[in-house]
N, C-alpha and C. Protein backbone atom coordinates (compact mmCIF):
# COMPACT_ATOMS: atom_id res chain seq x y z
N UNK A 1 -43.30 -49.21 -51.85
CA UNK A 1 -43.70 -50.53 -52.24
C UNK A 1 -44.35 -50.48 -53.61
N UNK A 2 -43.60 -51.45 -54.50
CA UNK A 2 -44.62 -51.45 -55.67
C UNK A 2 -45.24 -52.68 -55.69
N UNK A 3 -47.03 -52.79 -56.66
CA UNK A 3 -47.67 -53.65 -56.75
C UNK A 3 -47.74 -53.80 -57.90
N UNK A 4 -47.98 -55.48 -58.30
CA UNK A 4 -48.18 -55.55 -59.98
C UNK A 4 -49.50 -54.38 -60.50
N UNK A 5 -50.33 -54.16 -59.31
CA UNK A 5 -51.86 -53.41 -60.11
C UNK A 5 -51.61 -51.77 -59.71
N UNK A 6 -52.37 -51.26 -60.28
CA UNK A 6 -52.52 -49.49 -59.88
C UNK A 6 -53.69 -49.81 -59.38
N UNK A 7 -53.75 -49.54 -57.75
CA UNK A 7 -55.37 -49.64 -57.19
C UNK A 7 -56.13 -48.14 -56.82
N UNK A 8 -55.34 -47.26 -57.59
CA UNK A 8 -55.22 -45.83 -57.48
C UNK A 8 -57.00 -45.37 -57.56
N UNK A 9 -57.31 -46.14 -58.69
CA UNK A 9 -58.71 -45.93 -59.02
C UNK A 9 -60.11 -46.86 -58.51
N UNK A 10 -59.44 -47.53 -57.73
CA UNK A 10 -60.39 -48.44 -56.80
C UNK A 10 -60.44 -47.56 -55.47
N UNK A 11 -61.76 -48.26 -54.93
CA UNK A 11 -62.62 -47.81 -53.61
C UNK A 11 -62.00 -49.19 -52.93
N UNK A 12 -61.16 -48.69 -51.39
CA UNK A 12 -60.87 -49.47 -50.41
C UNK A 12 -61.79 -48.78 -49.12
N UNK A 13 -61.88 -49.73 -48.44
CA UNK A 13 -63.00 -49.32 -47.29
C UNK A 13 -62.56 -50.34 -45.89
N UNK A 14 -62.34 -49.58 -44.95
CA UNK A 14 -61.95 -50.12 -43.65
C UNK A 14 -63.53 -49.95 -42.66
N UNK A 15 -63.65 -51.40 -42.05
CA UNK A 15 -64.76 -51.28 -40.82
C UNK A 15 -64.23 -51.37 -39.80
N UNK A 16 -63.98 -50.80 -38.83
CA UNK A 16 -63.15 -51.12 -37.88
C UNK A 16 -63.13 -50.35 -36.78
N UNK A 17 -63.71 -50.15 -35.53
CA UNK A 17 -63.59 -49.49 -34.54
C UNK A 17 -62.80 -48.40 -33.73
N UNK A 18 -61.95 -49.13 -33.65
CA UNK A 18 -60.32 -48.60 -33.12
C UNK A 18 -59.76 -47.26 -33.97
N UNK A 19 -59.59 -46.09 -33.60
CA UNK A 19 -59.30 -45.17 -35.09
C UNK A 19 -57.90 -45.25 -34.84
N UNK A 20 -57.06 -45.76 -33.81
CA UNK A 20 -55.65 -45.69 -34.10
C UNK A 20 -55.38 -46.85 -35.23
N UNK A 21 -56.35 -47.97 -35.36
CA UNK A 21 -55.98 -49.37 -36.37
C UNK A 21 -56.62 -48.35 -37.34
N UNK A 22 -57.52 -47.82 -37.82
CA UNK A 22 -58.38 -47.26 -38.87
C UNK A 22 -57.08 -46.14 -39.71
N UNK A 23 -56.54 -45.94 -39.16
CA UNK A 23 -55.34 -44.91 -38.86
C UNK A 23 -54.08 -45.48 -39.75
N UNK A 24 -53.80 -46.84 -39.09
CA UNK A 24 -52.72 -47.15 -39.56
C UNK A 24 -53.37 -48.23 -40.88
N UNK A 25 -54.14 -48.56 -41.01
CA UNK A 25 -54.59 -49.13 -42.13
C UNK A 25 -54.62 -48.22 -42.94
N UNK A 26 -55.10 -47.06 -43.05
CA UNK A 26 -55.42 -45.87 -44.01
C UNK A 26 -54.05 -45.80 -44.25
N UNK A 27 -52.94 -45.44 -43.70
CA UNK A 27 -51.57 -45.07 -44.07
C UNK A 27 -50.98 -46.40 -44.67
N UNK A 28 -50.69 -47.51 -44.40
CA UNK A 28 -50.59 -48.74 -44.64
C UNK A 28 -51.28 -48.51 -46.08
N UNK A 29 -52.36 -48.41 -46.55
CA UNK A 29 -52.89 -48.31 -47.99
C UNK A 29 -52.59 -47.60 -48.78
N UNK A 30 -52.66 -46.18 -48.16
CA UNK A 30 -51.38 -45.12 -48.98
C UNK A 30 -50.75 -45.49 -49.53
N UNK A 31 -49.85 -46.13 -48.76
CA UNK A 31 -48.45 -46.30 -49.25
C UNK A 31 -48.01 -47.36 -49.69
N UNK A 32 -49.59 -48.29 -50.68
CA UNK A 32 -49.38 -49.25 -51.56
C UNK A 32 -49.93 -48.30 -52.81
N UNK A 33 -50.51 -46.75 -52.68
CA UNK A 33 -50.70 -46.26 -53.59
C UNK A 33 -52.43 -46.39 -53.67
N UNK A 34 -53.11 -46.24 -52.59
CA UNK A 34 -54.16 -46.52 -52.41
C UNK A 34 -54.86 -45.05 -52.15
N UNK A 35 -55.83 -44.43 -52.72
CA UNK A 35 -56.35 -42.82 -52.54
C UNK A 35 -57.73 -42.59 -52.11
N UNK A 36 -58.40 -43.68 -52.72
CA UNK A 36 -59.87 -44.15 -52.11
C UNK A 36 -60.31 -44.49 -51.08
N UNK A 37 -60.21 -43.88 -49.83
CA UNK A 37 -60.38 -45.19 -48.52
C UNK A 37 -61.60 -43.88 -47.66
N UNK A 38 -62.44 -45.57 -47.31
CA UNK A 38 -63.66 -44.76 -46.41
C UNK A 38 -63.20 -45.49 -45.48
N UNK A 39 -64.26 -45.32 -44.50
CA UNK A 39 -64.08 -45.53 -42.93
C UNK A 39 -65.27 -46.26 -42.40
N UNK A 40 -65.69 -46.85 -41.34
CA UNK A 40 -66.63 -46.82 -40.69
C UNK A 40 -66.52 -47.63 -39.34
N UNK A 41 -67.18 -47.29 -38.03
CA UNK A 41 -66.80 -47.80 -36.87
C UNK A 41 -67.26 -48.89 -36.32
N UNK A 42 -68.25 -49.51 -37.15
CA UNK A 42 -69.24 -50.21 -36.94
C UNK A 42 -70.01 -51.08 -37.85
N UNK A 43 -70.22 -52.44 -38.01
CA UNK A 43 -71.07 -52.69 -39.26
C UNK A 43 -71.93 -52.65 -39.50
N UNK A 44 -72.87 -52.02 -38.66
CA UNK A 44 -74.01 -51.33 -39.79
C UNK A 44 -73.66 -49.91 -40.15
N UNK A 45 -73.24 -49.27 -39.49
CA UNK A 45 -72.98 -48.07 -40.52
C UNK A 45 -71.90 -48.46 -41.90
N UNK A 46 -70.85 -49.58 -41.76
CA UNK A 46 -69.78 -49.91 -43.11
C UNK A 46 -71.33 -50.49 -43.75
N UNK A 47 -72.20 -51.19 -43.70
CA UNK A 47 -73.26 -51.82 -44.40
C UNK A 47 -74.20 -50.77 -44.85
N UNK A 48 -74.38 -49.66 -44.01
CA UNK A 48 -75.49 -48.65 -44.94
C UNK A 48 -74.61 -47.82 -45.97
N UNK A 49 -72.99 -47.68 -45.49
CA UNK A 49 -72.29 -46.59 -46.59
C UNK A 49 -72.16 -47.71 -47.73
N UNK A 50 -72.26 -49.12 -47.76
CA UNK A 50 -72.15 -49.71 -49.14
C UNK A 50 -73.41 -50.03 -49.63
N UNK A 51 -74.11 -49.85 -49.30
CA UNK A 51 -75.59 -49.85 -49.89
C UNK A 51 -75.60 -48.60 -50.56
N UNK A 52 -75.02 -47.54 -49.91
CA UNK A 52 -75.28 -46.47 -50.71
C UNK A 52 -73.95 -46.44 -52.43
N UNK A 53 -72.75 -46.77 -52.09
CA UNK A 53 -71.74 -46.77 -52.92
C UNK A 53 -70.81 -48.24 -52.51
N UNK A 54 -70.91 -49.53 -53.60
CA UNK A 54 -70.08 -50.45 -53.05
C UNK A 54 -68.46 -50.16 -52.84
N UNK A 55 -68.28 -50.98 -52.50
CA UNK A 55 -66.70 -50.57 -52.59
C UNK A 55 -65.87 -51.80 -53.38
N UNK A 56 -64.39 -51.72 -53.93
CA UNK A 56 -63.84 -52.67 -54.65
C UNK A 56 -63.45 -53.83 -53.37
N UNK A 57 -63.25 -53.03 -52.64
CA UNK A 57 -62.76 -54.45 -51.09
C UNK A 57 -62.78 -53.93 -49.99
N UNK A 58 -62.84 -54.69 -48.90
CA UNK A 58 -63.72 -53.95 -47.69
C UNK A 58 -62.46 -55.10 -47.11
N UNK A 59 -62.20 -54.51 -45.70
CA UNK A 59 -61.53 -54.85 -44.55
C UNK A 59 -62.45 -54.52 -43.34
N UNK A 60 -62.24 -55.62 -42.62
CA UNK A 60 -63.24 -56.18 -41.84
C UNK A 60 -62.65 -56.27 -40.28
N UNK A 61 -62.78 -55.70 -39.27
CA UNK A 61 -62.48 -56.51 -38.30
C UNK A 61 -63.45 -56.66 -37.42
N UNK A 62 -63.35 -57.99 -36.68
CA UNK A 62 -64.21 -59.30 -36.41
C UNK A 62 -65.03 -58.24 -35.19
N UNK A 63 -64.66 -57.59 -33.74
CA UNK A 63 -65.06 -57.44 -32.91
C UNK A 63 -65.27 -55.76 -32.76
N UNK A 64 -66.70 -55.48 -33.29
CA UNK A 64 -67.23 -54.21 -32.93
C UNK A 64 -68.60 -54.09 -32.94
N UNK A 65 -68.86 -53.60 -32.55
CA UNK A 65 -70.33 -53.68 -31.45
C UNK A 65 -70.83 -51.95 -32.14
N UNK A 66 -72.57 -51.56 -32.15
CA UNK A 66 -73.35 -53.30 -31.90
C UNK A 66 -73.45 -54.23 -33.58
N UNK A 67 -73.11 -53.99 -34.22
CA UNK A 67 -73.14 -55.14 -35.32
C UNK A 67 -71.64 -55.27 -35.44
N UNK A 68 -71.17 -56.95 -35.44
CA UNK A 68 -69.54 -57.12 -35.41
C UNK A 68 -69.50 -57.49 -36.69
N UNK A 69 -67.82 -57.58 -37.06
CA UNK A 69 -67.36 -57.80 -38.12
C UNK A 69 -67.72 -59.01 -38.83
N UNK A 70 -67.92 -60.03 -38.74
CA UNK A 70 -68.54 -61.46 -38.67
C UNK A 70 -69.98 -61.72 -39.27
N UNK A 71 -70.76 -60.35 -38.61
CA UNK A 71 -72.14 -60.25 -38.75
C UNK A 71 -72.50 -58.93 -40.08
N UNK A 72 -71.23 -58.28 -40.35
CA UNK A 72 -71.12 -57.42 -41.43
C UNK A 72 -71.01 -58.40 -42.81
N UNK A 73 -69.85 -59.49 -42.22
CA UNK A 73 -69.60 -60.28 -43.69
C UNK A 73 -70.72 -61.18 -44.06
N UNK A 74 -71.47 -61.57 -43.23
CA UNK A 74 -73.00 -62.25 -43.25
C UNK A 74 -73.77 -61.21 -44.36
N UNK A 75 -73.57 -59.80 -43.64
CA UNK A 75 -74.66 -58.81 -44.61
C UNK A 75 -74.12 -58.79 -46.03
N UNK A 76 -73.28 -58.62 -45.90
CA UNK A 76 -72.61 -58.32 -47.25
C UNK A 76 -73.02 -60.02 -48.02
N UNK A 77 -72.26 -60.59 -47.57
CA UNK A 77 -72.82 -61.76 -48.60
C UNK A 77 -74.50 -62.38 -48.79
N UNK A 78 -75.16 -61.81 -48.01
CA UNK A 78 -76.82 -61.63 -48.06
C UNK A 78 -77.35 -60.50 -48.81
N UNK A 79 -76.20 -60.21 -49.46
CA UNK A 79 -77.27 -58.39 -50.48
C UNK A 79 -77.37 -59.16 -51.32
N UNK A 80 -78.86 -58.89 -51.94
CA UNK A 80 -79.32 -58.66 -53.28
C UNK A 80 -78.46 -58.27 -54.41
N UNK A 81 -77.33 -57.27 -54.37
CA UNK A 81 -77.00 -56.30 -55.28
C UNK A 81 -75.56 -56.99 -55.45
N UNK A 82 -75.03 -57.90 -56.39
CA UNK A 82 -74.28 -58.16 -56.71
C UNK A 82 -72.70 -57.47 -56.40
N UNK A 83 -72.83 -56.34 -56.81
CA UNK A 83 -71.81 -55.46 -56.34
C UNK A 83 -71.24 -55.38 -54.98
N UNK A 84 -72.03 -55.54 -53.61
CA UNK A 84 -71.88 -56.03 -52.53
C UNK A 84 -71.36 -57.57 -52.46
N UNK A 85 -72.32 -58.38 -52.59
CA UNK A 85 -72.37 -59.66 -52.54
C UNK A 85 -71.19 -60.38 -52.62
N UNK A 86 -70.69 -59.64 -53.91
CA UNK A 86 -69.27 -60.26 -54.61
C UNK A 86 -67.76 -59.71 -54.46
N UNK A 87 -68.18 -58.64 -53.32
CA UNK A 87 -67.02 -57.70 -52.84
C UNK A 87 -66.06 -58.87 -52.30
N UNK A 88 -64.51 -58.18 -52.17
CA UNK A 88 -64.04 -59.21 -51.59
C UNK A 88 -63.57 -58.73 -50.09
N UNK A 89 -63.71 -59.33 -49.70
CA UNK A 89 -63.75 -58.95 -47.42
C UNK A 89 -62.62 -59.80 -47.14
N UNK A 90 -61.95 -58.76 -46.77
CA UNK A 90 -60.50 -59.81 -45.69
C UNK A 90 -60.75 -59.28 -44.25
N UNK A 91 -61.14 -60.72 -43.54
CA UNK A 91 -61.41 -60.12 -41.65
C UNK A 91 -59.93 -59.80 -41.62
N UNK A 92 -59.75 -58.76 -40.76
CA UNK A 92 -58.40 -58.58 -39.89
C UNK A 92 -58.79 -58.16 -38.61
N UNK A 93 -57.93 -59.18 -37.47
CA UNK A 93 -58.69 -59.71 -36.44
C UNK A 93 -57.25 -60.34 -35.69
N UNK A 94 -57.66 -59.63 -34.48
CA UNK A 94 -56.55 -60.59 -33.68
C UNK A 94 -57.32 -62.36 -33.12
N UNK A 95 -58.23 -62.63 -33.61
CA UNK A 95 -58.73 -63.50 -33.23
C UNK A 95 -57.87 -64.76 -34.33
N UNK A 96 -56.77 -66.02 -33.31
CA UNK A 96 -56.07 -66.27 -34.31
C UNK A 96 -56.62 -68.32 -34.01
N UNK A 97 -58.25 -68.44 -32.87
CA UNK A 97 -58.39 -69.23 -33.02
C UNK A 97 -59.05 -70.03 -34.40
N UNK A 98 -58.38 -71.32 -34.10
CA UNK A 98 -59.30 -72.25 -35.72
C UNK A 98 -60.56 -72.11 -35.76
N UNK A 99 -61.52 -72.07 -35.44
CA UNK A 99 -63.07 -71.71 -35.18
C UNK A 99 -63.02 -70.55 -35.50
N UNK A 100 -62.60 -69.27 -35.47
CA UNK A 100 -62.86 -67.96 -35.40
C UNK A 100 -62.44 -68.04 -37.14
N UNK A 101 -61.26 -68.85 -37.39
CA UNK A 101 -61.03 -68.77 -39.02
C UNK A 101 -62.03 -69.65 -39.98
N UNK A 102 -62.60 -70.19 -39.00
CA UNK A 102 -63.25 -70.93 -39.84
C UNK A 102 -64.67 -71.09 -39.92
N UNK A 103 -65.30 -70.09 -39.09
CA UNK A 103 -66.45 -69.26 -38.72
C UNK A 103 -66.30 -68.05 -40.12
N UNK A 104 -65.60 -67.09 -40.04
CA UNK A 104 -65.08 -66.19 -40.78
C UNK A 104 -65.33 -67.03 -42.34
N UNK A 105 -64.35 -67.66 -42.54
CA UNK A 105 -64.62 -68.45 -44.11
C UNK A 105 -66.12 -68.68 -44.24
N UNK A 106 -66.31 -69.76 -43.62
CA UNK A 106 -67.68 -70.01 -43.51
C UNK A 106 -68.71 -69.01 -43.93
N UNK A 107 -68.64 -67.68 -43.29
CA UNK A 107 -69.45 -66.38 -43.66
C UNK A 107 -69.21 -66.31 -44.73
N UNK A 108 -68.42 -66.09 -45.27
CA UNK A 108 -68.01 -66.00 -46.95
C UNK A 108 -66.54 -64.84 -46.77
N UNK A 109 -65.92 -64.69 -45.83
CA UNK A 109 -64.61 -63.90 -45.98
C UNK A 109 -63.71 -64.24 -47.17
N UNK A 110 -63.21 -63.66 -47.46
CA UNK A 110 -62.15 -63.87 -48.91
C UNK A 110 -60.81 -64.25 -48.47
N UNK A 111 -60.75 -63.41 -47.59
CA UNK A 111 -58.99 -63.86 -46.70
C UNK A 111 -59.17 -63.63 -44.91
N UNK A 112 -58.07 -64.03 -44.27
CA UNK A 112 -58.01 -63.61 -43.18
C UNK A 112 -56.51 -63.43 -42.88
N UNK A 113 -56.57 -62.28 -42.13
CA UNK A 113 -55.13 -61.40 -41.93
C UNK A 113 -55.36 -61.50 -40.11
N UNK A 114 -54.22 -61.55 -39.73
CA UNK A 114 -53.87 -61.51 -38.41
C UNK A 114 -53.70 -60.17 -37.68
N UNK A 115 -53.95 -59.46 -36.58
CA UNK A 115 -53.31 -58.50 -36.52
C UNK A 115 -51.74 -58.96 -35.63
N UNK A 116 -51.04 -58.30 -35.23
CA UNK A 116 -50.74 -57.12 -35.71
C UNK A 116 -49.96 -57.26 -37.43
N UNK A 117 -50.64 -56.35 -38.39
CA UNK A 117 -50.57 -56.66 -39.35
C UNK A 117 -49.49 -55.49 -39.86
N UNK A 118 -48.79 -56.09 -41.28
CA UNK A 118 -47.29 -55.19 -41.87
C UNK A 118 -48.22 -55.00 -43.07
N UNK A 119 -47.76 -53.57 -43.66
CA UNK A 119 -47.63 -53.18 -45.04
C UNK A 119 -47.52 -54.37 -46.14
N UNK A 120 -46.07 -55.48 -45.84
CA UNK A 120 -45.79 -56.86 -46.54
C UNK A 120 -47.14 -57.18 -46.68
N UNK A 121 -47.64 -57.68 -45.79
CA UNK A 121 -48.80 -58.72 -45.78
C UNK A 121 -49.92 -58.11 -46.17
N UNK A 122 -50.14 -56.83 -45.98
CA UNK A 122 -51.58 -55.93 -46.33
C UNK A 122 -51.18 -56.22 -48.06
N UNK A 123 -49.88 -56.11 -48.87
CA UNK A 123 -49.81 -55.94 -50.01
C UNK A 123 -49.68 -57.40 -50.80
N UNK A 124 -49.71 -58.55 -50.39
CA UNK A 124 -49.65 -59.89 -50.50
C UNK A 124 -51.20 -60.45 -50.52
N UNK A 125 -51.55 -59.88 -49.36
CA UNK A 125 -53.83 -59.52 -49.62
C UNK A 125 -54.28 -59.29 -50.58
N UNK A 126 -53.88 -57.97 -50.91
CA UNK A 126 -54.26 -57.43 -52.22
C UNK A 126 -54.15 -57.72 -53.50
N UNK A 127 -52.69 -58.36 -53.30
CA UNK A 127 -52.44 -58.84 -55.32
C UNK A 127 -52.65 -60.42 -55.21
N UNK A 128 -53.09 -61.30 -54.21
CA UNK A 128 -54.01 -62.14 -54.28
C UNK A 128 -55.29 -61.81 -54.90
N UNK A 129 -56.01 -60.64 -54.63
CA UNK A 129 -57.14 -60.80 -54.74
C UNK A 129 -57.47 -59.97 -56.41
N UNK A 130 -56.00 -59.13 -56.67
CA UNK A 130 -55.96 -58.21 -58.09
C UNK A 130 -54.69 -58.07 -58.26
N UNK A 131 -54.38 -59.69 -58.64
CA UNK A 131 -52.86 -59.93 -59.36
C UNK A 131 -52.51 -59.30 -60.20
N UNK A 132 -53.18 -58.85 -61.27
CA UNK A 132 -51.70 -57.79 -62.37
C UNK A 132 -53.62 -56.44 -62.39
N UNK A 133 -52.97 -55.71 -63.35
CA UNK A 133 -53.26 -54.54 -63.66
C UNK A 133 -54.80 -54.88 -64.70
N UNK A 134 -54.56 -56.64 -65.28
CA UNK A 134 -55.67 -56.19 -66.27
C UNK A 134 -56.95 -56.89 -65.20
N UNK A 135 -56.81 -57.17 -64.19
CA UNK A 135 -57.80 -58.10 -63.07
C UNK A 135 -58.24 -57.24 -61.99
N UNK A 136 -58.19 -55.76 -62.53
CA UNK A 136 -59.10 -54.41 -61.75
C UNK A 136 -60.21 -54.83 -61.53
N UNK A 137 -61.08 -55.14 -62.80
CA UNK A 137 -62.43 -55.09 -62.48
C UNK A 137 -63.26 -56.45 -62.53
N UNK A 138 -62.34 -57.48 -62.25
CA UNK A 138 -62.67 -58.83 -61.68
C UNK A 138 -61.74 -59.50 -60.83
N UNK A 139 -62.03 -58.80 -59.76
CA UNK A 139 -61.44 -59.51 -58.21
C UNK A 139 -61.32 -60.98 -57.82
N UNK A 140 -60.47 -61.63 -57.78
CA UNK A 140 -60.51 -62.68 -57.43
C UNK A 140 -61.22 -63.13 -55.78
N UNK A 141 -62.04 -63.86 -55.72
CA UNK A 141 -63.40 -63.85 -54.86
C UNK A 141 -63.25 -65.01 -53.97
N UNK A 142 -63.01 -66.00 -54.85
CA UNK A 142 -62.59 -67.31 -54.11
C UNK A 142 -61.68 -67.77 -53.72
N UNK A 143 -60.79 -67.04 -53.02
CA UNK A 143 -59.84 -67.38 -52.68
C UNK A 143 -60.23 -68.12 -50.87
N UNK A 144 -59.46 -68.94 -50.83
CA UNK A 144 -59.84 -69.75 -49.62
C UNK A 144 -61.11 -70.56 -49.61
N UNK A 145 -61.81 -70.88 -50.31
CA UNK A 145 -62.94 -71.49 -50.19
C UNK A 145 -62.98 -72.60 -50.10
N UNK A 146 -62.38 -73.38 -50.99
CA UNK A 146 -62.39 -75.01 -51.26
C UNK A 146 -62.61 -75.45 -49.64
N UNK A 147 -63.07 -76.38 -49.88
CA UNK A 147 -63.88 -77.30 -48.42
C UNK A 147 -62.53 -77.86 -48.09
N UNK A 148 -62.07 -78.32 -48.68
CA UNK A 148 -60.44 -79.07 -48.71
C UNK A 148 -59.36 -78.46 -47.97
N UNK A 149 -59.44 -76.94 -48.13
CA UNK A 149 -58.75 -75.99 -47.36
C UNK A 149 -58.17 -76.50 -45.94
N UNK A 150 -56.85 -76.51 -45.32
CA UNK A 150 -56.41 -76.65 -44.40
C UNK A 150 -56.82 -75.19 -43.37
N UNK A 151 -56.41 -75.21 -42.57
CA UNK A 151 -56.18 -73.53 -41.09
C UNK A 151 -55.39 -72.81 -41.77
N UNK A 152 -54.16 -73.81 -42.31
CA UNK A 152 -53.19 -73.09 -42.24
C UNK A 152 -53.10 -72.13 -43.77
N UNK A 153 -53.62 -72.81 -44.74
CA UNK A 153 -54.04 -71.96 -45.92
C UNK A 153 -54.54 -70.55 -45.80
N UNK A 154 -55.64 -70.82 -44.98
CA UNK A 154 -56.30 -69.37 -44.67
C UNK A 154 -55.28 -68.40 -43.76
N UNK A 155 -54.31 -68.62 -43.13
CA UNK A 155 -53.51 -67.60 -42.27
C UNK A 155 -52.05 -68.03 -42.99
N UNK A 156 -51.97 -67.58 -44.31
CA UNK A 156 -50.99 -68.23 -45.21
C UNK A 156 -49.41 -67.34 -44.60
N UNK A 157 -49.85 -66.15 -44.36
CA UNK A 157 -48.59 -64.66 -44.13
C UNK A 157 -48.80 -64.56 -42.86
N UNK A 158 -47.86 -65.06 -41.90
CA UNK A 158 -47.79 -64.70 -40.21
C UNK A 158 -47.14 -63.92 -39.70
N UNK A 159 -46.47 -62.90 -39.49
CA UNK A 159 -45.62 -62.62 -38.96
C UNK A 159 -44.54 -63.16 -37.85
N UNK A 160 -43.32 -63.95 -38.08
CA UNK A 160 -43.13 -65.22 -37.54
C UNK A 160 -43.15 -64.78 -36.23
N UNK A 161 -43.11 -63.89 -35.05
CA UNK A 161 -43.61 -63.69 -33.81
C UNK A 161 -44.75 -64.47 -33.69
N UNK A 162 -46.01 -64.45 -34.09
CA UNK A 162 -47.40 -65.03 -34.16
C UNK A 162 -47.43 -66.27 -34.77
N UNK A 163 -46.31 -66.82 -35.80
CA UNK A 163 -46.37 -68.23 -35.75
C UNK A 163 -46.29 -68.62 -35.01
N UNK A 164 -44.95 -68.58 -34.02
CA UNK A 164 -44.95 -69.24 -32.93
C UNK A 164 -45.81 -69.52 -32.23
N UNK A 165 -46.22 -68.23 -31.91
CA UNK A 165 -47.52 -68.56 -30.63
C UNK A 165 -48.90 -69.46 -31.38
N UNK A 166 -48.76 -69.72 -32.86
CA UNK A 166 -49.60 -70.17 -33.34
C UNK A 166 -49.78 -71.49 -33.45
N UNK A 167 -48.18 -71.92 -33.73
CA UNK A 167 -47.73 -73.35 -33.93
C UNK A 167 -47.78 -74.22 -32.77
N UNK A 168 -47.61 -73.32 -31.38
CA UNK A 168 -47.44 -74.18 -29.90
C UNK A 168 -48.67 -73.99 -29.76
N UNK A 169 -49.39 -73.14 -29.86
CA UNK A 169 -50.99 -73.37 -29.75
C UNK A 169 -51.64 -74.71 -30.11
N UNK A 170 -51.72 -74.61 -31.13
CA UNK A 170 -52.11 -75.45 -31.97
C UNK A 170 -51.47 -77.11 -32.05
N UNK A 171 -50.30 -77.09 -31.85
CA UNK A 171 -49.67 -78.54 -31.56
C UNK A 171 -49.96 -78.94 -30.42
N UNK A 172 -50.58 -78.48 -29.23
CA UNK A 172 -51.08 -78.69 -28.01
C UNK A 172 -52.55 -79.23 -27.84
N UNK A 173 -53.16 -78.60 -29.07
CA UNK A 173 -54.87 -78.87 -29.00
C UNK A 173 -55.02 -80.69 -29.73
N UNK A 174 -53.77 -80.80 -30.28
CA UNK A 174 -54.15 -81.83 -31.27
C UNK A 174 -53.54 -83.00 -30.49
């Protein structure tokens, strides 16, 4: 896969419980050319390793105990230290209710990714957030924010299996 950016020299960082998802995210990043990747199982330990060294973008998922993903993106957008603050966080989360996306935004998430998630879509994340090569070291931050924002904005890349179940969901509640 090629990307408009070389993220060769950026810090990617996965929070995430599960080491078979930790696993395939790490390989999944690889093989957008990604060499930097930390780990952590939990959000306070992903919150004390970026206090110590930020990272360029952090991946998030919503449900891990005892501090969850949700309550990580709270910390992060509550640091003092700019470098945190302004990181950009995509939850990835099988959680594909409207409340859960819009809880998530709300915290200050940058994107939200569905699981089960493709290489496609992990690399469609990314050059959203560091479209060409000269936008390394200013991440695009706001993405999804506007109040105006629809659901469907924020879960823009579905894998059409999960539309479905998304679209009958959802045409049922309304």
């Amino acid at each position: 896969m090629s990307l408009n950016a070389n993220l060769e020299p950026l810090d990617f960082f996965i929070a995430e419980d599960q080491v078979n998802m930790q696993e395939l995210m790490k390989s999944m990043l690889m093989s957008l050319g990604v060499v930097n990747i930390r780990m952590a199982k939990d959000g306070s330990d992903a919150f004390a390793q970026l206090l110590t060294k930020p990272s360029d973008i952090i991946f998030v998922d919503w449900l891990m105990k005892p501090t969850s993903g949700i309550d990580l993106v709270r910390l992060i957008r509550g640091s003092e230290n700019p470098a945190i603050s302004n990181m950009p966080v995509i939850m990835v989360t099988a959680n594909c209710e409207q409340e859960c996306v819009k809880e998530a935004m709300d915290a200050g998430a940058t994107d939200y990714l569905l699981k089960p998630i493709s290489p496609q879509l992990l690399q469609l994340r990314i050059e959203k957030i560091f479209p060409s090569k000269q936008d390394l070291s200013s991440p695009n931050t706001e993405l999804g924010n506007d109040e105006d924002d629809t659901f469907w904005s924020h879960v823009t890349e579905i894998v059409p299996s999960q539309k479905q179940v998304l679209l009958k969901k959802f045409s049922t509640q309304e």
